[in-house]
Protein backbone atom coordinates (compact mmCIF):
# COMPACT_ATOMS: atom_id res chain seq x y z
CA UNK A 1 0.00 0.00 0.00
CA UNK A 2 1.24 3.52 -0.83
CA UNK A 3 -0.14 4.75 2.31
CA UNK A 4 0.67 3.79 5.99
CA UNK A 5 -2.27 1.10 7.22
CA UNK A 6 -3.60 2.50 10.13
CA UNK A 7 -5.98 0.78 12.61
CA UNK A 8 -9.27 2.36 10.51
CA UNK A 9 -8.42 1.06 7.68
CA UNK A 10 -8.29 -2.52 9.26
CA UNK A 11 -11.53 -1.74 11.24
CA UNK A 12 -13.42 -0.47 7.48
CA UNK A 13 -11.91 -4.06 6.28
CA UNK A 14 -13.25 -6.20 8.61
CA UNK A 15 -16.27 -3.93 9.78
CA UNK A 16 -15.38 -3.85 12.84
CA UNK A 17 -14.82 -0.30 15.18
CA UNK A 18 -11.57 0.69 15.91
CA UNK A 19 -11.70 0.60 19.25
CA UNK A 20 -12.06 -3.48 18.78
CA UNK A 21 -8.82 -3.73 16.57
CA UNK A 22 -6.95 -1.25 18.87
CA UNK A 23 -7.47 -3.41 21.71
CA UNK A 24 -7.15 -6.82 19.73
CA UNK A 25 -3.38 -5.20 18.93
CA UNK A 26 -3.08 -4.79 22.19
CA UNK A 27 -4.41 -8.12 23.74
CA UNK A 28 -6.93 -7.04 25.86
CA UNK A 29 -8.57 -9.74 27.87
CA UNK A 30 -11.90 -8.82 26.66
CA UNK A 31 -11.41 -9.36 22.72
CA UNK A 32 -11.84 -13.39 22.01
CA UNK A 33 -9.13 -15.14 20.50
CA UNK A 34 -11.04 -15.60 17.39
CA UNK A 35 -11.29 -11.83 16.83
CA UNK A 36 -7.73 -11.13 17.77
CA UNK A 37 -6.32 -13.81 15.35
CA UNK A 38 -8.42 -12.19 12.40
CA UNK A 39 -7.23 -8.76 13.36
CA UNK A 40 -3.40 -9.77 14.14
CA UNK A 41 -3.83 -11.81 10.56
CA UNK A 42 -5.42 -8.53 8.49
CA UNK A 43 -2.84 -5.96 9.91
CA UNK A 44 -0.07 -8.29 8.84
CA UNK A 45 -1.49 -8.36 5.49
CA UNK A 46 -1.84 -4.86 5.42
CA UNK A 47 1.63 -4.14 6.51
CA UNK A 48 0.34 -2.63 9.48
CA UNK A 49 3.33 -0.96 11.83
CA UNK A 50 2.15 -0.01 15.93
CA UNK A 51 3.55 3.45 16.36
CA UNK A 52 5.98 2.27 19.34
CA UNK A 53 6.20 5.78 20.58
CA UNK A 54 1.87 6.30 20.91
CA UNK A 55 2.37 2.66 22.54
CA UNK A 56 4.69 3.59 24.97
CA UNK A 57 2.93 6.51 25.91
CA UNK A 58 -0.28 4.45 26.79
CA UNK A 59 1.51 1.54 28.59
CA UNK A 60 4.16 3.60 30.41
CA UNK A 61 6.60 1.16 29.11
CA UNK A 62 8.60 1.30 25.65
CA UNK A 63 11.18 -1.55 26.01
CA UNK A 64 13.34 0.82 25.22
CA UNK A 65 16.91 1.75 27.05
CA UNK A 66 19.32 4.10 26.54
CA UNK A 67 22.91 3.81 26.79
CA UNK A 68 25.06 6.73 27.03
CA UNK A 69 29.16 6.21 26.12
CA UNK A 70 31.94 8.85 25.36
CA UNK A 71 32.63 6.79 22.49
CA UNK A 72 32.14 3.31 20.78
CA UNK A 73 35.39 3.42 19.15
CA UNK A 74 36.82 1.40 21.78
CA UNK A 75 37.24 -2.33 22.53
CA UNK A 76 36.38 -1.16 26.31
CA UNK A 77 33.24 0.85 25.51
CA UNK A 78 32.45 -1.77 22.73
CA UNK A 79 32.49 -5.03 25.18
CA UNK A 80 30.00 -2.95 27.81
CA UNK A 81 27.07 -2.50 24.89
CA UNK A 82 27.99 -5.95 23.47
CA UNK A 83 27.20 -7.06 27.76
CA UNK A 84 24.22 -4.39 28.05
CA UNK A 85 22.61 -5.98 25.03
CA UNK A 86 22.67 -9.97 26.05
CA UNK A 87 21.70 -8.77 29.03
CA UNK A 88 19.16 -7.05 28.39
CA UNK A 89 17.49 -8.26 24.75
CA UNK A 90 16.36 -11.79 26.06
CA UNK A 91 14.04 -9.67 28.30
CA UNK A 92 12.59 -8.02 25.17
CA UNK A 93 14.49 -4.50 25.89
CA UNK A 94 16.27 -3.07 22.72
CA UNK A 95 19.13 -0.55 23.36
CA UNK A 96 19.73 3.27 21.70
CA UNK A 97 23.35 4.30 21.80
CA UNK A 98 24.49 7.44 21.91
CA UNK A 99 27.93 9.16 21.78
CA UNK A 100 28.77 12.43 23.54
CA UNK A 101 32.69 12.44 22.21
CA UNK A 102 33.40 13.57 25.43
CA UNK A 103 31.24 16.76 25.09
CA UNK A 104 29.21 18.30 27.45
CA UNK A 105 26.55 19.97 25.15
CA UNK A 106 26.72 16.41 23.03
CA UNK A 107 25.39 15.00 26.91
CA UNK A 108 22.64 16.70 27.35
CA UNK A 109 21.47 16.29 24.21
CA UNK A 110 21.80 12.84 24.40
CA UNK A 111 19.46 12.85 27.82
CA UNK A 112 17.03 14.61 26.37
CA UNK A 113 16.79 12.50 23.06
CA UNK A 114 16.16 9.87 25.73
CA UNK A 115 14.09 11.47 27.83
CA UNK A 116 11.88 12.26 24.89
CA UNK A 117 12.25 8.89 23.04
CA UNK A 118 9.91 7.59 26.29
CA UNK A 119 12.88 4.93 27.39
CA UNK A 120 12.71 2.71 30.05
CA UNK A 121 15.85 3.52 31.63
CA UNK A 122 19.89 4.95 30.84
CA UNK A 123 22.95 3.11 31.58
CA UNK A 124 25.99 5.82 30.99
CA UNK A 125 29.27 6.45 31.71
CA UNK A 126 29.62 10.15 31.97
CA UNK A 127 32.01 12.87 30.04
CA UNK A 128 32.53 15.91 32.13
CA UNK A 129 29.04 17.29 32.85
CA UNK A 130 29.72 20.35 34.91
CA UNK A 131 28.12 20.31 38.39
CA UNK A 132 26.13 23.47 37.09
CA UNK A 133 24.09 21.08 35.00
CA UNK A 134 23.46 18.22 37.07
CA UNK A 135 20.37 19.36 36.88
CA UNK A 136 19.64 17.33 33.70
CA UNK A 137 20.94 13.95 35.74
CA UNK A 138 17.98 15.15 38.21
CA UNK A 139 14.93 15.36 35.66
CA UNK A 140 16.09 11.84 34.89
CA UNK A 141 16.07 10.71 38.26
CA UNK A 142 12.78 13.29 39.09
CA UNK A 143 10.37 11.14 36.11
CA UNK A 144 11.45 7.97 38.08
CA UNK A 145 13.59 6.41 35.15
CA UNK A 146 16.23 4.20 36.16
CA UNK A 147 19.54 5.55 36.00
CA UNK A 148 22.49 3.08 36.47
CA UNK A 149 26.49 4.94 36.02
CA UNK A 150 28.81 3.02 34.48
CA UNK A 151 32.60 2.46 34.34
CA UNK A 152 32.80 6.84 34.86
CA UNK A 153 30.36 8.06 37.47
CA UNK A 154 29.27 10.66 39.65
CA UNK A 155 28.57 10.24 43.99
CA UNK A 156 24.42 11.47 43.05
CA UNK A 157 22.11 9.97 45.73
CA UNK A 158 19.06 7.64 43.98
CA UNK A 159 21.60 6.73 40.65
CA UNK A 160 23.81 2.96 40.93
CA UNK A 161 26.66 2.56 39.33
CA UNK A 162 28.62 -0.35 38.06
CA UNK A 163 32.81 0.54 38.32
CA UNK A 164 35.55 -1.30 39.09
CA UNK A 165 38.02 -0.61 41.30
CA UNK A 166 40.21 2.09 39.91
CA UNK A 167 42.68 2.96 43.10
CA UNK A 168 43.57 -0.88 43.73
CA UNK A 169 44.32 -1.30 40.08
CA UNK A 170 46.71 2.02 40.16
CA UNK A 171 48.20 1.00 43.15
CA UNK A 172 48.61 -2.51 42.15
CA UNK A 173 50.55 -1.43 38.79
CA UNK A 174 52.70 0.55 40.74
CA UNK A 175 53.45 -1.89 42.77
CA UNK A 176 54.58 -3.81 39.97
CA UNK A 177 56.37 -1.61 38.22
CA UNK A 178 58.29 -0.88 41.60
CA UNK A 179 58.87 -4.72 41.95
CA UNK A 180 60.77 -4.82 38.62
CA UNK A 181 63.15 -2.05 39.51
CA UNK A 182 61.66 1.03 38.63
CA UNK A 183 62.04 3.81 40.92
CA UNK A 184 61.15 6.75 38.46
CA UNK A 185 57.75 5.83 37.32
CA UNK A 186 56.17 8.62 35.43
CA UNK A 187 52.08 8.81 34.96
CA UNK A 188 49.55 9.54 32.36
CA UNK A 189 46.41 10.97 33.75
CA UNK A 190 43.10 11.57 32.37
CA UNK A 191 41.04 14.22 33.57
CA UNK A 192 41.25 14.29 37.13
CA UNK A 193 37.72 15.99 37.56
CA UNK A 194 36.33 12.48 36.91
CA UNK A 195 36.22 10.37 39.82
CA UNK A 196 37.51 7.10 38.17
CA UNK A 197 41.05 9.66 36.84
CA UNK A 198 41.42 10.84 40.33
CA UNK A 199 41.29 7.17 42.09
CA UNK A 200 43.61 6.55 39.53
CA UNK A 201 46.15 9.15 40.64
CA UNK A 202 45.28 8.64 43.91
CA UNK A 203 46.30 4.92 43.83
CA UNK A 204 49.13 5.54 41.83
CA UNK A 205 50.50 8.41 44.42
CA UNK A 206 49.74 6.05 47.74
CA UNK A 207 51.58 3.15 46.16
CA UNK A 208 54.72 5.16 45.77
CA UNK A 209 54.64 6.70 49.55
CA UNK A 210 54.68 3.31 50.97
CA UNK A 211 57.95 2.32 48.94
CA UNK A 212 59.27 5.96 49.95
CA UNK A 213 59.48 6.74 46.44
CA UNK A 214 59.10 11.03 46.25
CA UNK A 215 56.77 12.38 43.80
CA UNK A 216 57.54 13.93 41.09
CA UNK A 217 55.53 16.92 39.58
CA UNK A 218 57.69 16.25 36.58
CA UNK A 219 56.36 13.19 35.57
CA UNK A 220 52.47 13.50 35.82
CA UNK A 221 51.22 14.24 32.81
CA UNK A 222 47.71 14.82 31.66
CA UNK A 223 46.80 13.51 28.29
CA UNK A 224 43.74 12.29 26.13
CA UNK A 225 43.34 8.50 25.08
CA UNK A 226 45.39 8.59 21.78
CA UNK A 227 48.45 7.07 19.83
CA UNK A 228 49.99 11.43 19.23
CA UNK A 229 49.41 12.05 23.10
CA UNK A 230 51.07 9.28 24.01
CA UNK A 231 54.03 9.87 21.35
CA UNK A 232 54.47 14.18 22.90
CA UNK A 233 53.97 12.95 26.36
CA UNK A 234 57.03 10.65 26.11
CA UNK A 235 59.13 13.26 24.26
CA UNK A 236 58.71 15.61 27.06
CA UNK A 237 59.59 13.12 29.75
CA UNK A 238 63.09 11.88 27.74
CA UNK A 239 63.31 15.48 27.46
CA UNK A 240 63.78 16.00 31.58
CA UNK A 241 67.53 16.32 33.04
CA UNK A 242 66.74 12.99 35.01
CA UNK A 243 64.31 11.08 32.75
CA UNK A 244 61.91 8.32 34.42
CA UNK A 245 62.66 4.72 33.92
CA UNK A 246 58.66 3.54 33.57
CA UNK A 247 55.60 5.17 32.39
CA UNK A 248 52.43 3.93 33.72
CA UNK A 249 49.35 5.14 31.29
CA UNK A 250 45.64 5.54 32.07
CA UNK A 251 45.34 4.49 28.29
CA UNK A 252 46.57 2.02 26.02
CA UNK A 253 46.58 4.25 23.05
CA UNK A 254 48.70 6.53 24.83
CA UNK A 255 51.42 3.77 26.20
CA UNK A 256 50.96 2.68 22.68
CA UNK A 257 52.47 6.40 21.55
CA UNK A 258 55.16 5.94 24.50
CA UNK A 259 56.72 3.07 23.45
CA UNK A 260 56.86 4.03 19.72
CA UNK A 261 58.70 7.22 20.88
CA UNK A 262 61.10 5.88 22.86
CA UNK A 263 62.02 2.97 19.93
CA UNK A 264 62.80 6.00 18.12
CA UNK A 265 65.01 6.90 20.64
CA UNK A 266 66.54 3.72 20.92
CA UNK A 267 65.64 2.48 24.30
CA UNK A 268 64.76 -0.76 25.00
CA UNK A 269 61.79 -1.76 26.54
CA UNK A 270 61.52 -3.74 29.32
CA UNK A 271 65.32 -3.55 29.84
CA UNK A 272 65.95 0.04 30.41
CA UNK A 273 62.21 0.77 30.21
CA UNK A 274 58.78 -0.04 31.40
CA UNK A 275 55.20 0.42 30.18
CA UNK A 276 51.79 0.06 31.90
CA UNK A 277 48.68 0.63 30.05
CA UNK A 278 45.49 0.80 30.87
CA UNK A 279 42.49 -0.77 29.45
CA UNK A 280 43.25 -3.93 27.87
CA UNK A 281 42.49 -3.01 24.01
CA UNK A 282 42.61 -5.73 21.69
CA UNK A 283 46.25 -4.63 19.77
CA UNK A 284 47.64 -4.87 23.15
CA UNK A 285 48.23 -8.76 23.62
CA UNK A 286 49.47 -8.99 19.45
CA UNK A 287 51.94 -6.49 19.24
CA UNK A 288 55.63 -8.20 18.81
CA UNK A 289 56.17 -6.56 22.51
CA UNK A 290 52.97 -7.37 23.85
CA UNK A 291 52.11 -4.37 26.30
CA UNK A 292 51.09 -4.88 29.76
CA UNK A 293 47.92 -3.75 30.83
CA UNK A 294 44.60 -3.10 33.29
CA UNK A 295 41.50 -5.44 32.26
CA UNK A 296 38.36 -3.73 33.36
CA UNK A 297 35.96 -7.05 32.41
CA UNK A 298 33.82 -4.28 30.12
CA UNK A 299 31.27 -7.63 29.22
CA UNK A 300 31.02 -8.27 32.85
CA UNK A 301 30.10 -5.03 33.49
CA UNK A 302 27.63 -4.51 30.92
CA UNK A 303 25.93 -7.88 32.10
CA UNK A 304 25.64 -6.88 35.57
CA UNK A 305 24.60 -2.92 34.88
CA UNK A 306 21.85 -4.40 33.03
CA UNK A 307 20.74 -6.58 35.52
CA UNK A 308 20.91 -3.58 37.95
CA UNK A 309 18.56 -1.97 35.77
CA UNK A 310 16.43 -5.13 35.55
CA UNK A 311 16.58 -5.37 39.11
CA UNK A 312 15.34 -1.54 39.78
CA UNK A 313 12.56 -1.74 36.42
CA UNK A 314 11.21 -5.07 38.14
CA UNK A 315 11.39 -3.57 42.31
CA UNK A 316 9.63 -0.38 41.27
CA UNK A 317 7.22 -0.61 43.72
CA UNK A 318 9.56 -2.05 46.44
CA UNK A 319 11.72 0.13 49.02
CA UNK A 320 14.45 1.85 46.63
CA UNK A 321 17.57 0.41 46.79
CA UNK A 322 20.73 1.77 44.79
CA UNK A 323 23.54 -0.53 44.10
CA UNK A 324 26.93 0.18 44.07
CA UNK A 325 28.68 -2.64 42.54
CA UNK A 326 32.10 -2.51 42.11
CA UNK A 327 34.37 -5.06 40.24
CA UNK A 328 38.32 -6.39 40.91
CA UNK A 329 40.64 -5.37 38.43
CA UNK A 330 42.81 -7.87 37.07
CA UNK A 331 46.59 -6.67 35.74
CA UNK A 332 47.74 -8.35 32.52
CA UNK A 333 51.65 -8.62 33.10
CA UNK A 334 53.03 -8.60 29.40
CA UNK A 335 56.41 -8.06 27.73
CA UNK A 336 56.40 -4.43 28.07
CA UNK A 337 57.03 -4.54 31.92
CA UNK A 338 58.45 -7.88 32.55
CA UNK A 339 62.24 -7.39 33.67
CA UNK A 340 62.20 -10.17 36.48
CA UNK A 341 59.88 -13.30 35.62
């Protein structure tokens, strides 16, 4: 049909009112099975498409969820849809992604598409949404739509998040970096104005004062998650009158960078050098010096912030209860830092 079928045209074809074939889509107990089947059978044959929207408006529930991510670029960011989506599909839920690219505009535009799309619920890990507009986390949580953090997350009462633990994996690659000689160990941070960048640092820091290492201002550097960050960062450290003998990076694609500047310098890593990534990207574990890194179990933690959204969408009437779930870290100890076996 050149037209969209809507529920009056299958009501003139079977002479029946509209109300009848509105609630025969709909499977209301009072329609027989007889007239249902005839109707179901008709709007198939008529190509007949339920405006999911008007539906979700009437039934309060669209089987819709949003999920919110700086970026799907990533193995890490990939791995949590791929675990929000068998999570959640066998429970009939589809999922909407959206990107913010790290922008704070980009994220509240993405919570209002969602807000206004009627969804269920949003499962995101957050950019840098200034405390100004937390206001736009609060209409979430004001209409009652579960809101589950992920990964990045802020300390807002009503809202669960899903992390791991950030300071014990910081602390624990320090330790190890420590334990194969390094007493220089210079750090990529991400932006510390995120909570999961700042237990980072903070693990990082702690782990040197108990070894009575000092700290050096020299050798924290702030950088974003890419290969030419990585590469400038390392430049500037080789560049220092006492250079550090280890880098330990809050991403992958920056100790990725790192180590290709300092081949070009001609230093060999792990002998006279060692690198700690973060994030356990795919390239990682095939490079010919396989590069040591943080696994943050991104399925697992898709899986289990959808089922703290299933959890919350199925308690609704219950007491609230917000859960904080937070996962161990696990270190993958590769070529790239591996001076004593």
């Amino acid at each position: 049909m050149s037209e969209k079928t809507t529920i009056y045209d299958i009501a003139k074809e079977l002479n029946i009112t509209a109300a009848t074939v509105s609630r025969a889509l709909n499977n209301n107990p009072k329609i027989s099975q007889s007239t249902r089947k005839l109707v179901l059978e008709t709007a198939n044959r008529m190509n007949y498409k339920q405006n999911r929207l008007a539906l979700a408006l009437r039934s309060g529930r669209s089987n819709n969820v949003g999920v919110i991510v700086p970026r799907i670029n990533t193995n890490f960011f990939a791995s949590v849809i791929r675990g929000i989506e068998e999570g959640l599909h066998p429970e009939g839920y589809q999922v909407i992604i959206c990107q913010t690219h790290e922008e704070e505009n980009r994220e509240i535009e993405n919570i209002n598409t969602l807000l206004n799309a009627q969804v269920d619920g949003i499962l995101m890990s957050i950019s840098n949404l200034s405390e100004e507009n937390n206001h736009y986390i609060e209409r979430v949580i004001q209409k009652k739509i579960p809101l589950i953090f992920f990964d990045r997350k802020k300390e807002i009462n009503n809202v669960s998040s899903v992390t791991i633990d950030d300071y014990q994996a910081s602390y624990q690659t320090t330790e190890h970096l420590i334990a194969q000689g390094c007493d220089k160990i210079a750090y990529f941070s991400g932006d510390r104005s995120l909570e999961i960048y700042e237990e980072r640092y903070r693990g990082y820091e702690q782990a040197l004062l108990d070894n009575n290492i000092a700290i050096n201002p020299d050798y924290i550097i702030n950088i974003k998650s890419n290969v030419q960050e990585g590469q400038e960062a390392a430049e500037k450290l080789l560049a220092l009158a006492t250079p550090p003998n280890a880098i330990f990076s809050t991403s992958d694609f920056a100790a990725l960078g790192a180590i290709q500047k300092l081949k070009e310098h001609g230093i060999k890593i792990p002998e006279d050098f060692c690198v700690f990534g973060f994030g356990n990207e795919p390239f990682t574990k095939f490079m010919e010096l396989s590069i040591s890194t943080v696994d943050q179990s991104p399925l697992e933690m898709g899986k289990v912030a959808a089922q703290v959204f299933l959890d919350k969408i199925n308690n609704r009437d219950k007491k609230k209860t917000e859960s904080q779930v937070v996962l161990m870290p696990k270190l993958l100890i590769r070529q790239s830092s591996t001076r004593i076996a």
